[in-house]
C-alpha atoms as a PDB file:
ATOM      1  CA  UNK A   1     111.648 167.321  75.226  1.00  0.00           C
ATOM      2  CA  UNK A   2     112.404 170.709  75.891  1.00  0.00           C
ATOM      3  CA  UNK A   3     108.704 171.560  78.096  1.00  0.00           C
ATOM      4  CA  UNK A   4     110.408 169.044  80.309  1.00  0.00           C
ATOM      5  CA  UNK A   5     113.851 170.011  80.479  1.00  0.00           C
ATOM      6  CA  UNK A   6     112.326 173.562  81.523  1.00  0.00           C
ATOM      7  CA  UNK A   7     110.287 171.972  84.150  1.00  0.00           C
ATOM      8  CA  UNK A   8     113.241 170.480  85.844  1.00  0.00           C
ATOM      9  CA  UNK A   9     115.296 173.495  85.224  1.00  0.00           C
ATOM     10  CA  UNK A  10     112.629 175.704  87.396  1.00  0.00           C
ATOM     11  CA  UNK A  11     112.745 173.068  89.860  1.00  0.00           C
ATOM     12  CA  UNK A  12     116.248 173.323  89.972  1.00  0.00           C
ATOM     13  CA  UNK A  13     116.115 176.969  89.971  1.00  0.00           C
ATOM     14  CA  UNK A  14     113.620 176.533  92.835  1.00  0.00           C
ATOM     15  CA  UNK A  15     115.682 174.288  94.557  1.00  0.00           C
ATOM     16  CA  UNK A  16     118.532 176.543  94.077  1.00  0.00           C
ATOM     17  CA  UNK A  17     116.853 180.025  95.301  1.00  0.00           C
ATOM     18  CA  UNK A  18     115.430 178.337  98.089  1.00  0.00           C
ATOM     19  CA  UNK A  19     119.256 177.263  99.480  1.00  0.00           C
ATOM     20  CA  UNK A  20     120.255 180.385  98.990  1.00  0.00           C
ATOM     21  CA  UNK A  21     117.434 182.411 100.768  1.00  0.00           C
ATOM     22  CA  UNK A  22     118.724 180.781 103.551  1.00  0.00           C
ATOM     23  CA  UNK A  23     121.957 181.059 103.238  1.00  0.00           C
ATOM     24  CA  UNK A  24     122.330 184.507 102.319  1.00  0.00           C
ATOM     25  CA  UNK A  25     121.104 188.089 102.875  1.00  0.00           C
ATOM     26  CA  UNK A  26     118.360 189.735 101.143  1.00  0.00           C
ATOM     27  CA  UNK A  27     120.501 192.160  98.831  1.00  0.00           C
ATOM     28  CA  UNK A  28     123.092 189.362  97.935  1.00  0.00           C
ATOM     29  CA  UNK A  29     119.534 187.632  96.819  1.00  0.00           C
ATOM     30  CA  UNK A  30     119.110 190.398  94.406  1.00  0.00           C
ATOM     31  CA  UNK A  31     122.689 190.014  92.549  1.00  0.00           C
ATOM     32  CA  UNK A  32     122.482 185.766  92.482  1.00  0.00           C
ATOM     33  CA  UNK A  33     118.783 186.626  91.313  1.00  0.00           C
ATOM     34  CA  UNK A  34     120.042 188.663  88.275  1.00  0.00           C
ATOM     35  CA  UNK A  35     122.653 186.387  87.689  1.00  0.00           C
ATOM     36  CA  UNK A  36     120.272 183.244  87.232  1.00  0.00           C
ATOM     37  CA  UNK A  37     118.258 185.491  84.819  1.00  0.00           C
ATOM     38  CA  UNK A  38     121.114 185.929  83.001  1.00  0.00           C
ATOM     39  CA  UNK A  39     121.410 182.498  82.421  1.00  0.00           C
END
């Protein structure tokens, strides 16, 4: 159970980053970046 709730919560993550590398500038990236770490 939890292997693949991690699996979909990378692909969210993945899904997430991607969205926002193309919404946003590279040093906002950095801040949203250490804020999904922090989660």
């Amino acid at each position: 159970m939890r292997r693949t709730i991690l699996q979909l919560h990378c692909l969210l993550r993945s899904r997430i980053l991607s969205r926002l590398l193309q919404a946003l500038d590279g040093r906002r990236i950095y801040r949203v970046l250490a804020l999904v770490l922090d989660l």
